[in-house]
Protein backbone atom coordinates (compact mmCIF):
# COMPACT_ATOMS: atom_id res chain seq x y z
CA UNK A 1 0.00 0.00 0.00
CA UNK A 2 1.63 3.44 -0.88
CA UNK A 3 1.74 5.07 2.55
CA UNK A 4 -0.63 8.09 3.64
CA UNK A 5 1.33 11.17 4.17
CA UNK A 6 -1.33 13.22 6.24
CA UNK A 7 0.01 16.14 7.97
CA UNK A 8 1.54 15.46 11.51
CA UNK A 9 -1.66 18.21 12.97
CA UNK A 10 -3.94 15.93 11.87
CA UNK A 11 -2.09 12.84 13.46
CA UNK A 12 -2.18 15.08 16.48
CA UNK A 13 -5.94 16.11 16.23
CA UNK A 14 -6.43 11.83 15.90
CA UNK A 15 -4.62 11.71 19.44
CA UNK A 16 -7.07 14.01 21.72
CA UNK A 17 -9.79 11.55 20.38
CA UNK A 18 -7.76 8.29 21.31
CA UNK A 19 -6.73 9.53 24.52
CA UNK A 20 -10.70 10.09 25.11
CA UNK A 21 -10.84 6.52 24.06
CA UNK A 22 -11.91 7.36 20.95
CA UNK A 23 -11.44 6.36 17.02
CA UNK A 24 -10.36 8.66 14.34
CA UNK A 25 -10.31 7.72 10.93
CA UNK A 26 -9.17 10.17 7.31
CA UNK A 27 -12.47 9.02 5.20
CA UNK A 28 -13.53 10.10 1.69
CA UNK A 29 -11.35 11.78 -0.98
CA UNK A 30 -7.93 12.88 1.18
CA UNK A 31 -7.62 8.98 1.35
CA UNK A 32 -8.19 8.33 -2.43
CA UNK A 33 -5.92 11.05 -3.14
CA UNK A 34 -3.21 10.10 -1.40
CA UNK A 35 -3.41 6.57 -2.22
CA UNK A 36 -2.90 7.93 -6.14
CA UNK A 37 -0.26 9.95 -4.92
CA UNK A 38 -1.54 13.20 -5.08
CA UNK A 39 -1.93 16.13 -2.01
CA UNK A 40 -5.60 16.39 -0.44
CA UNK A 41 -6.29 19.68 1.19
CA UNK A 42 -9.68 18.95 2.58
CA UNK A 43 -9.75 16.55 5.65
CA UNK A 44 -12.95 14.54 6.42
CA UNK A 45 -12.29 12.56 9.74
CA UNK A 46 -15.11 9.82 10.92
CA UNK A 47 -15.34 8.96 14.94
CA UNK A 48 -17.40 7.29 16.93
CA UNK A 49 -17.16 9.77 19.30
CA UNK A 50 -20.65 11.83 19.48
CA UNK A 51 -20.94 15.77 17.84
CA UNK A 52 -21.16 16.78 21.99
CA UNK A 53 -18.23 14.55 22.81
CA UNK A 54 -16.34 16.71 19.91
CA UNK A 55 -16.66 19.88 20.77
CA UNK A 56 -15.58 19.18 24.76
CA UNK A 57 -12.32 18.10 23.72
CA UNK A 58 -11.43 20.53 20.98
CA UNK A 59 -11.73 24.37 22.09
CA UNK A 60 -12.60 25.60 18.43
CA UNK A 61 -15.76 23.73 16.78
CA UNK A 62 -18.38 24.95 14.58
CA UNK A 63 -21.96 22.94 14.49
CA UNK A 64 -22.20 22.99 10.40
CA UNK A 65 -23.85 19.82 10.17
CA UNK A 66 -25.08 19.13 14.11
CA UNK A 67 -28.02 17.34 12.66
CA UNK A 68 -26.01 14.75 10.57
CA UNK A 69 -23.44 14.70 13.10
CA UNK A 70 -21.07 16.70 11.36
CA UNK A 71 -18.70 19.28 13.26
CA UNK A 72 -15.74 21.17 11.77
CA UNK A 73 -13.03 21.55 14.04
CA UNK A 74 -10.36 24.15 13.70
CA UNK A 75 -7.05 22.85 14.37
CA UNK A 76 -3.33 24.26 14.23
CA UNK A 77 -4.00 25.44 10.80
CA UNK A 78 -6.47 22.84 9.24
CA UNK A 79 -10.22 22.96 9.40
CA UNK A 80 -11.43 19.08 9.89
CA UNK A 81 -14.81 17.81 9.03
CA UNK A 82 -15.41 15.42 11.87
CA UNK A 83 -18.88 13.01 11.41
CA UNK A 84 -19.81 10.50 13.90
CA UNK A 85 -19.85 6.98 12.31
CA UNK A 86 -23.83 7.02 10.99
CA UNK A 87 -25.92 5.51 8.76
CA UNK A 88 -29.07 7.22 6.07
CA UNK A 89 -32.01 5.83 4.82
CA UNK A 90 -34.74 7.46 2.69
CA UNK A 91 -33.76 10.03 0.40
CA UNK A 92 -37.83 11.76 -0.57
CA UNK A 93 -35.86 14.54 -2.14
CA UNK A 94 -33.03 12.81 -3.86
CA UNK A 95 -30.45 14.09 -2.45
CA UNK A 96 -30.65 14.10 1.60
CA UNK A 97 -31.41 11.45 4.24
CA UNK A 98 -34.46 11.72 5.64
CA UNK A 99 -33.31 9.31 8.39
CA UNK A 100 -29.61 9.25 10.31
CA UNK A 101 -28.80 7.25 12.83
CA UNK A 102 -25.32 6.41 14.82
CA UNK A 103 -23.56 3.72 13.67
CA UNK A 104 -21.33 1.41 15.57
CA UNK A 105 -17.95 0.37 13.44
CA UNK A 106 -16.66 2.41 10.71
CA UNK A 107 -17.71 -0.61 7.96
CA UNK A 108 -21.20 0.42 8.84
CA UNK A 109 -20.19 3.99 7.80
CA UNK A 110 -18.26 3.32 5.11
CA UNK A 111 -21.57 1.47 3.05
CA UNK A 112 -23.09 4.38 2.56
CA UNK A 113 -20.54 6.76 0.35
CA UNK A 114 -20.83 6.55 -3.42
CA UNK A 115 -18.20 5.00 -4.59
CA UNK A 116 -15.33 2.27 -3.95
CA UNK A 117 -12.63 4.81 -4.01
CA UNK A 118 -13.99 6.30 -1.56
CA UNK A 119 -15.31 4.19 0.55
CA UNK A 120 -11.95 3.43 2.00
CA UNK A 121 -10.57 4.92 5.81
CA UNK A 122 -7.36 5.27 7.12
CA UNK A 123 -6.85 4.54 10.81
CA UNK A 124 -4.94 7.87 12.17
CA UNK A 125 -3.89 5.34 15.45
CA UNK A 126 -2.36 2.32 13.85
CA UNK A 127 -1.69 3.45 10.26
CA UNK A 128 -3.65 0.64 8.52
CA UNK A 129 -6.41 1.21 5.70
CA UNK A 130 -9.66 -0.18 6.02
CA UNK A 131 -10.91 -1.34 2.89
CA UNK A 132 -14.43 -2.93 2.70
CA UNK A 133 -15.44 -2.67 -1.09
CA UNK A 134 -12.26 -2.95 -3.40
CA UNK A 135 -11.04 0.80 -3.30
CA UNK A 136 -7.36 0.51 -3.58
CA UNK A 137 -8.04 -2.33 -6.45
CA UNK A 138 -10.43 0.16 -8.57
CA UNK A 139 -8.00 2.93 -8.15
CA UNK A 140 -5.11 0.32 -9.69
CA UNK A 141 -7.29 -0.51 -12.64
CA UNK A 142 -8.44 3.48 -12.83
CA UNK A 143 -12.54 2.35 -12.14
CA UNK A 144 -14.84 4.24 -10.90
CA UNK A 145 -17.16 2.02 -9.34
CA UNK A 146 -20.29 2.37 -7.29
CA UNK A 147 -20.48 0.98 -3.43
CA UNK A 148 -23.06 -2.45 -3.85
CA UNK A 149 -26.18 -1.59 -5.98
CA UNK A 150 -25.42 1.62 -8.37
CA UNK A 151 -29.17 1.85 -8.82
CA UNK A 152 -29.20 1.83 -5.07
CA UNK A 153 -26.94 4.16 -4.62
CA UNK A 154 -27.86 6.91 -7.81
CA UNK A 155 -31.72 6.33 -6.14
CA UNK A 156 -30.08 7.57 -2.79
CA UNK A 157 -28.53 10.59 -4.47
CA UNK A 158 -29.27 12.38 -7.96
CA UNK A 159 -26.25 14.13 -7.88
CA UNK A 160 -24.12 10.86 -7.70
CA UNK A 161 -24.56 9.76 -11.88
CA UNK A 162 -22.59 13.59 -12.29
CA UNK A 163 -19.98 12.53 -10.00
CA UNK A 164 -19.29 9.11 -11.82
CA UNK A 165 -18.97 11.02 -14.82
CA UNK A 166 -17.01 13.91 -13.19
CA UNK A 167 -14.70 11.47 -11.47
CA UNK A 168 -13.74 9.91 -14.53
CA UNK A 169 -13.21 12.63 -16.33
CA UNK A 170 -10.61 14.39 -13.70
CA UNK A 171 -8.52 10.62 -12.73
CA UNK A 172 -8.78 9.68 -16.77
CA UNK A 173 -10.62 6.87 -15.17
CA UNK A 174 -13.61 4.21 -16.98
CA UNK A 175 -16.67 3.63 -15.25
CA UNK A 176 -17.79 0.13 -14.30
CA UNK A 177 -20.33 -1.35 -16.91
CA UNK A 178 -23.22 -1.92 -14.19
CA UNK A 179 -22.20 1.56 -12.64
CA UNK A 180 -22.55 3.00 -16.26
CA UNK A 181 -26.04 1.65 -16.96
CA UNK A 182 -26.88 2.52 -14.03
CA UNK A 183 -26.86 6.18 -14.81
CA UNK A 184 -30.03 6.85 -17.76
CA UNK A 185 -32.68 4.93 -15.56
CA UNK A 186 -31.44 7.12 -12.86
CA UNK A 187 -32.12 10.65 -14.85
CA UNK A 188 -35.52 11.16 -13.11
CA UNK A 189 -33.71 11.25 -9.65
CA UNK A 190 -30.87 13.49 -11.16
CA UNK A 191 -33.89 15.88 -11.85
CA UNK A 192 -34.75 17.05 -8.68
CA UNK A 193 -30.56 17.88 -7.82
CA UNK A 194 -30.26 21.94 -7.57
CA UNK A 195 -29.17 23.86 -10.25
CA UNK A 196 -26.50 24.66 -8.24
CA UNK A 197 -25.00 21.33 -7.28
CA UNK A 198 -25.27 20.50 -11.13
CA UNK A 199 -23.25 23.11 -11.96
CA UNK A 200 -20.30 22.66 -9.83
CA UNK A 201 -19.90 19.00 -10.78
CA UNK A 202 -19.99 20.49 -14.35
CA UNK A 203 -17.42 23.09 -13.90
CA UNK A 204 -15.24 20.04 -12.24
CA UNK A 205 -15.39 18.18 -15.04
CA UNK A 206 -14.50 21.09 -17.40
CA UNK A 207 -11.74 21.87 -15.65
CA UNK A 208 -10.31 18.13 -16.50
CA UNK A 209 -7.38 18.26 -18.40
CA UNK A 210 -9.93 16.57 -21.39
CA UNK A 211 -12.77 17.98 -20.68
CA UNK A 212 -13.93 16.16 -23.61
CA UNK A 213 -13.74 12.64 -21.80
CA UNK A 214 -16.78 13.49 -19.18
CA UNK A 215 -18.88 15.21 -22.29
CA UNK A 216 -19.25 12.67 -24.33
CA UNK A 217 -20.40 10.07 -20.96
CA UNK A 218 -22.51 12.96 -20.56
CA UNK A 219 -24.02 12.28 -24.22
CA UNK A 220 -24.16 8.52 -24.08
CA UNK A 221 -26.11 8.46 -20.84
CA UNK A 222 -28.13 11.22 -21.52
CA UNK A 223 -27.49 13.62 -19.01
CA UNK A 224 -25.95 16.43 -21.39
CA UNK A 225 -29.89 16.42 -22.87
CA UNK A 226 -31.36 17.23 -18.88
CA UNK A 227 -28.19 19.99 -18.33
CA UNK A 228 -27.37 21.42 -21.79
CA UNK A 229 -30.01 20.26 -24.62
CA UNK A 230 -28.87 23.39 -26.70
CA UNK A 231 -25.60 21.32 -26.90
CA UNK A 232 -27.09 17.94 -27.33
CA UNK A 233 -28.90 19.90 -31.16
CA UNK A 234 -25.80 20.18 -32.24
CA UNK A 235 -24.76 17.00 -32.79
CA UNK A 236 -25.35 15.98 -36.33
CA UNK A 237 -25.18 19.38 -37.57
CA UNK A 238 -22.57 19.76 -40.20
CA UNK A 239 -20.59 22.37 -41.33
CA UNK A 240 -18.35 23.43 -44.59
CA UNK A 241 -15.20 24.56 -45.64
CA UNK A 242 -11.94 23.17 -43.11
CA UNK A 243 -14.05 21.52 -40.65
CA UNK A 244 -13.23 18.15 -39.67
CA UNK A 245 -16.27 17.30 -36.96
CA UNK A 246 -19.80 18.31 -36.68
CA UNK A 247 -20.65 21.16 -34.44
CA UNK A 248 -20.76 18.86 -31.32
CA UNK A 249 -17.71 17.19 -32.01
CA UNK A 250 -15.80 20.74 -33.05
CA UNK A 251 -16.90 22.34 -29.63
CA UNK A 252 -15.18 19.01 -27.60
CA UNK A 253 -12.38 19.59 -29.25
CA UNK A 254 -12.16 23.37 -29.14
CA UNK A 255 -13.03 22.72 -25.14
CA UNK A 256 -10.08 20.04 -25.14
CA UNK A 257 -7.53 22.68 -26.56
CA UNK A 258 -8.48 25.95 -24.61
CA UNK A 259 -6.47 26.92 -21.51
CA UNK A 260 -7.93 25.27 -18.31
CA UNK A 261 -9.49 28.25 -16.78
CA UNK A 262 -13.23 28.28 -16.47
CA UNK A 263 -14.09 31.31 -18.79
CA UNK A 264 -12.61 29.79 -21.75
CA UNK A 265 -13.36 26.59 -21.19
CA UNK A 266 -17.04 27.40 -20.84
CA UNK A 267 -16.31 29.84 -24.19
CA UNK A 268 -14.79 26.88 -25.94
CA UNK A 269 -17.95 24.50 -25.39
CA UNK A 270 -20.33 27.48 -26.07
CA UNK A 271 -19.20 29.56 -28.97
CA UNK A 272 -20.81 28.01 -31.36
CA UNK A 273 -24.48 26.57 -29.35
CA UNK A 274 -25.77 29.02 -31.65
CA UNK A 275 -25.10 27.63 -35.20
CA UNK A 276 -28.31 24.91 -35.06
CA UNK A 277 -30.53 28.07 -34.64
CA UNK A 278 -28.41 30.25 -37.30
CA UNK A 279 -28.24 27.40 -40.31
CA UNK A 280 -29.28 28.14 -43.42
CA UNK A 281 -29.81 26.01 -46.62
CA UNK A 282 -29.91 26.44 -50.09
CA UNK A 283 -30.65 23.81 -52.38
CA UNK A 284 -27.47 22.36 -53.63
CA UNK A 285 -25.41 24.21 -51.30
CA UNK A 286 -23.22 24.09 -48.02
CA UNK A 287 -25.45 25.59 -45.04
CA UNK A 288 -24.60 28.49 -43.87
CA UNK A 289 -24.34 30.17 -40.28
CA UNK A 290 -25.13 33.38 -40.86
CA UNK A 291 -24.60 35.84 -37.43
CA UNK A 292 -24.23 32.47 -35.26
CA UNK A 293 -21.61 34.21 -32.81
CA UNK A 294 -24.83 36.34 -31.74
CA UNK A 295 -26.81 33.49 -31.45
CA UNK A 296 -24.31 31.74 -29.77
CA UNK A 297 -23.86 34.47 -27.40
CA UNK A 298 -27.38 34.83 -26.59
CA UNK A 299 -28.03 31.47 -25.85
CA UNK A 300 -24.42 31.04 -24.07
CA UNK A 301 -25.97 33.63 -21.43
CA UNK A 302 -29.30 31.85 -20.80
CA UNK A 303 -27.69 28.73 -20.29
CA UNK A 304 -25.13 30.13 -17.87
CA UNK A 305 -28.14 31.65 -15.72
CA UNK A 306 -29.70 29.03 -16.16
CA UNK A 307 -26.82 27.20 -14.62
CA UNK A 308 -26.45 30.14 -11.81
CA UNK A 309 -23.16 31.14 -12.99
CA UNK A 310 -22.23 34.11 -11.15
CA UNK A 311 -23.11 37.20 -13.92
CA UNK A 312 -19.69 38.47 -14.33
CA UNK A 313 -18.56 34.74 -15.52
CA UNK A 314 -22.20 34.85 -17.82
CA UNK A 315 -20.76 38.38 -18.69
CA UNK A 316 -17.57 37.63 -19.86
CA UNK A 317 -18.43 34.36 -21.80
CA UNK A 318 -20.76 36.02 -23.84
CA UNK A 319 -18.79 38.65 -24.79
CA UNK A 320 -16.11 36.21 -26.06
CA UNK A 321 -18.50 34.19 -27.51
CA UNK A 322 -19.88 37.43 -29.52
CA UNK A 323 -16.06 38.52 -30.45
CA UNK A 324 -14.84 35.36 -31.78
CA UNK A 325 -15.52 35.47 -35.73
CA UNK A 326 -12.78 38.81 -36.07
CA UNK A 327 -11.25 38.43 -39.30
CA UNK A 328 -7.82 40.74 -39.51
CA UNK A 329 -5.85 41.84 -42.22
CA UNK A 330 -3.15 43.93 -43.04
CA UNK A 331 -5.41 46.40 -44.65
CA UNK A 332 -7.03 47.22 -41.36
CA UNK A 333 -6.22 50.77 -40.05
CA UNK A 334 -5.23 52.05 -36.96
CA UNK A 335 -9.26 53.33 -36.14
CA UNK A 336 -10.64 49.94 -37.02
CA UNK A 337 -7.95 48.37 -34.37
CA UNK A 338 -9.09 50.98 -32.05
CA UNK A 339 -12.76 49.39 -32.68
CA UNK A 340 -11.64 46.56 -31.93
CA UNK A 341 -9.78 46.67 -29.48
CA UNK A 342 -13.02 48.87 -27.69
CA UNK A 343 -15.44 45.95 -28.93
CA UNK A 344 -13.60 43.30 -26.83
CA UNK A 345 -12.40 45.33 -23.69
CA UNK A 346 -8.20 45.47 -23.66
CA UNK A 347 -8.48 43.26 -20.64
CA UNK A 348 -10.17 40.34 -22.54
CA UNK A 349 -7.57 40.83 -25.49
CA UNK A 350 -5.46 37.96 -25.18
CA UNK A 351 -8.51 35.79 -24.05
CA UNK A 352 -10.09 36.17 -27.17
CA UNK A 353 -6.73 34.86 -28.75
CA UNK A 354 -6.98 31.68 -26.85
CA UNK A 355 -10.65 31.41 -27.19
CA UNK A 356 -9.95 31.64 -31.23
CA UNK A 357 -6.58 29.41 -31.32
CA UNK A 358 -9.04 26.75 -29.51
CA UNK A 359 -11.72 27.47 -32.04
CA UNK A 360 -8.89 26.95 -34.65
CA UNK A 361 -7.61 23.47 -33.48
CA UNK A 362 -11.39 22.19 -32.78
CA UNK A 363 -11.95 23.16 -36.50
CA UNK A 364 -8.66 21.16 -37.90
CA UNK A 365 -8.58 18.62 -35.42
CA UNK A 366 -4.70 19.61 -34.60
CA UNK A 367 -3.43 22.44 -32.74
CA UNK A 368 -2.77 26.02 -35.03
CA UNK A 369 -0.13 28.17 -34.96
CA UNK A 370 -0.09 30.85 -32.31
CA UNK A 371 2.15 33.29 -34.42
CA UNK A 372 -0.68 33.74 -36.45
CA UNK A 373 -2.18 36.69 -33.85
CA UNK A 374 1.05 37.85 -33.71
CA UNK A 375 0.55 40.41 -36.21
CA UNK A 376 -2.67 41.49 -34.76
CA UNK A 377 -1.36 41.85 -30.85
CA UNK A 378 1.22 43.70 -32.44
CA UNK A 379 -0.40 46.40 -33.56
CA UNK A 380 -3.00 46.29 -30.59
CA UNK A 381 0.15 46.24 -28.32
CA UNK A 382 1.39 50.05 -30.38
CA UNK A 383 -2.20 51.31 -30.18
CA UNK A 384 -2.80 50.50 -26.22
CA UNK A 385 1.01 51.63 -25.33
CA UNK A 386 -0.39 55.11 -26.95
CA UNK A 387 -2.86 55.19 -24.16
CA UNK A 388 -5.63 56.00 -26.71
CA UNK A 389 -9.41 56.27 -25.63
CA UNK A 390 -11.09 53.14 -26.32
CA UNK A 391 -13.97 53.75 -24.23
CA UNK A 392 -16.34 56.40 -22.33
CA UNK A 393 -14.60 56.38 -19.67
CA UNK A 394 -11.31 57.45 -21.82
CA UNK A 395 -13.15 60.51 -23.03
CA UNK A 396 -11.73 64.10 -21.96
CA UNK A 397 -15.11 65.13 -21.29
CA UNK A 398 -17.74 63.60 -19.07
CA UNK A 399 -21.49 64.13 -18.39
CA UNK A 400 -20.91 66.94 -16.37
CA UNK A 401 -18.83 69.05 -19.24
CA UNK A 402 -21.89 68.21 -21.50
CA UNK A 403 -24.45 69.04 -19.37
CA UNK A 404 -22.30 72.64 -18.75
CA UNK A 405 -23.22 73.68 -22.43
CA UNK A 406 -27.08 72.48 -21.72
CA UNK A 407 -26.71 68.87 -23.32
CA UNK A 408 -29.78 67.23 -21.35
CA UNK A 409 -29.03 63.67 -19.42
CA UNK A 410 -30.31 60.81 -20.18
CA UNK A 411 -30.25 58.87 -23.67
CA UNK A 412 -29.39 62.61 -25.66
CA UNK A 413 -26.09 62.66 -23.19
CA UNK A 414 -25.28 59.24 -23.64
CA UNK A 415 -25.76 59.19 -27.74
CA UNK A 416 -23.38 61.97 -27.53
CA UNK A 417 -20.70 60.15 -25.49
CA UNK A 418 -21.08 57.83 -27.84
CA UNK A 419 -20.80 59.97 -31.07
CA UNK A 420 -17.37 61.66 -29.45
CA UNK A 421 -16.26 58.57 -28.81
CA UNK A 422 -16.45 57.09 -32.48
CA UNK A 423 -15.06 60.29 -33.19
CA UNK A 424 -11.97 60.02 -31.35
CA UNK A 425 -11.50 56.51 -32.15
CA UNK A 426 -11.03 58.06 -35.73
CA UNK A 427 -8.87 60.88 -34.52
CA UNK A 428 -7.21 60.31 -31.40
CA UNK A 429 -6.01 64.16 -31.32
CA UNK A 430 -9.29 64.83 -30.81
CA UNK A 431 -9.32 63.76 -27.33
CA UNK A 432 -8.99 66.80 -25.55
CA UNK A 433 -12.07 68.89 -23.87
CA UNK A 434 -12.21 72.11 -25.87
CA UNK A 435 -12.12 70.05 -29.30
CA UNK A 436 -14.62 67.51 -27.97
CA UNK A 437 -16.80 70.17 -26.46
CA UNK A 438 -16.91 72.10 -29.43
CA UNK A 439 -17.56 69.28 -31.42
CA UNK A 440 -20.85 68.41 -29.17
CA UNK A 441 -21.57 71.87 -29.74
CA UNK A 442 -22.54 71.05 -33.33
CA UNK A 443 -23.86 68.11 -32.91
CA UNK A 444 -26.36 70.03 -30.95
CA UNK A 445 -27.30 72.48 -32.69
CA UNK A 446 -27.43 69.34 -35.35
CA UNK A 447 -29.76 67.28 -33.19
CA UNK A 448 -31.86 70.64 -31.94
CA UNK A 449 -31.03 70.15 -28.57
């Protein structure tokens, strides 16, 4: 057995329960981890010493889960999840117990986690790993298996299909055939799980390092359909020119090759949603896609709320998303970088590079050249080092200069902000506030105001 290398505070924590005459055992993912070798940062201990027994031997405990006879326990540094041995039954809601009750031995606790892998506990008093239901084999042959019934146990918990799937995607592990099949027939339980809970095992499995992996289990058991059907339309949907896979398969691989940060990722599988709702056909020609970026964009947003993605995440996305299709040339001039450069937001410059060298490789099916933005950053790198106005904000005037020379607020003021700013986009010597106010000048007495 590779040894555990828990930190020595936890050993220590372990040794005010033994000398109470109590058991302390590392349950749940720290032990999986550090059987594959990896460092586990959140610490899950199970006793059978009571919630009340707890807290009078540790001076710093907080009742988060008093009912399920959960405390945390703040200790030299590490926050410890400590849970009495128990065991659940009934689950109305599909997700929570409806019954606990103290167990006796730490088997008895052990049969009621998910999966093998972590259904294992390591003994913080005499070192040795209690393994009930195969956990240290599965995590040699890379399984993710489920603990006795997987029916059972996806009945118990809707979440628990998504955490198969996100398992295997972040360990590169299979899924266990019976565990597998398991997961369609449970879809009605998965739909009462919170939006929420949903979309954190989603961004998990994302965040894999092929975040392709856990999207296509999510297609072949049908559980991309209940999160994402916008993405499940585009399978099938083919496209012209350079592209190797349908629109499905493109946005897998455009998702495989972006950066693993959670904005592009989520860019990457999104940017084209759009394109089943934006396809045209002609008789005897290639569809087309006509505008899907908006589309795309658009529908990127609604299914990030949907989701409950915080709205600066739903924010950003979208604006990717509705940036991506750029097309430069050398024939574009210094204003029409400007406009660019004020259409994406300077902070969001090189993630739109990413987001469209992912695009690229999910189109050829092989990674693209970087150097081919090179030219572009370039010259956005001269025009930004200028310190140029690329939005209101960069203006030499504000609301308050307009409204000195009887500009109204409101949507007049604002159309004007934005008519100075096109202007200095165009002229960047512009950009100082006697030329811009006499400029609004005219363009009041143009607009009668």
């Amino acid at each position: 057995m590779k040894r555990i290398r828990a930190p020595k505070e936890l050993f220590d924590f372990a040794g005010e329960l033994a000398r109470a005459g109590k058991k302390a055992y590392l349950v749940g993912g720290a032990v999986r981890d550090y059987l594959l070798g990896r460092e586990a940062c959140d610490f899950d201990v199970a006793t059978d010493a009571r919630p009340e027994e707890v807290a009078r031997l540790y001076r710093r405990v907080i009742p988060t889960g008093i009912k399920h006879g959960t405390v945390t326990v703040l200790w030299k540094g590490l926050e410890i999840e400590v849970t009495t041995f128990r065991t659940e039954s009934g689950y109305a809601d599909g997700r929570h117990p409806d019954k606990v009750e103290y167990a006796s031995t730490i088997e008895e606790d052990l049969s009621r986690r998910d999966f093998a892998m972590n259904a294992m506990a390591f003994d913080l008093a005499t070192e040795l790993l209690v393994d009930p239901h195969g956990g240290q084999a599965d995590l040699s042959g890379r399984l993710v298996r489920a603990v006795g019934d997987p029916f059972e146990r996806f009945r118990e918990d809707g979440l628990r299909p998504l955490r198969a799937i996100r398992f295997a995607s972040q360990l590169g592990f299979e899924i266990d055939a019976p565990t597998l099949a398991a997961i369609r027939p449970s879809i009605p339980r998965f739909r009462l799980v919170s939006p929420e809970r949903v979309r954190d095992e989603l961004q998990k499995t994302l965040l894999s390092e092929l975040p392709s992996r856990g999207l296509r289990l999510l297609e072949g058991t049908g559980l991309l359909e209940e999160i994402v059907p916008e993405l499940s339309a585009c399978r099938g949907v083919e496209q012209k020119g350079m592209h190797v896979f349908d629109v499905l398969d493109h946005l897998y691989a455009s998702a495989d090759a972006s950066p693993p940060e959670l904005v592009l990722r989520l860019a990457a599988l999104l940017h084209d949603v759009g394109k089943p709702e934006a396809k045209a056909e002609l008789p005897g020609e290639a569809p087309t896609f006509y505008r899907h970026e908006e589309y795309s964009a658009r529908m990127s947003e609604s299914i990030l709320k949907r989701l409950k993605l915080p709205n600066a995440i739903v924010d950003e996305v979208a604006q990717l998303i509705r940036c991506h299709m750029f097309s430069y040339d050398d024939s574009w001039t210094d204003a029409a970088v400007r406009r660019f450069i004020a259409r994406v937001g300077p902070e969001r410059i090189e993630e739109l590079f990413a987001l469209r060298l992912a695009d690229g490789a999910g189109i050829l099916g092989r990674p693209i050249d970087p150097r081919s933005l090179d030219p572009l950053r370039a010259r956005i790198d001269r025009v930004i080092a200028a310190k140029e106005a690329f939005g209101l904000a960069d203006l030499a005037v504000k609301g308050g200069d307009l409204a000195s020379i009887g500009v109204p607020p409101g949507r007049a003021m604002g159309a004007m902000l934005k008519e100075l700013l096109e202007a200095v986009m165009d002229d960047p010597s512009l950009n100082e506030r006697e030329r811009l106010l006499e400029i609004a000048g005219r363009i009041k007495g143009k607009h009668g105001l």
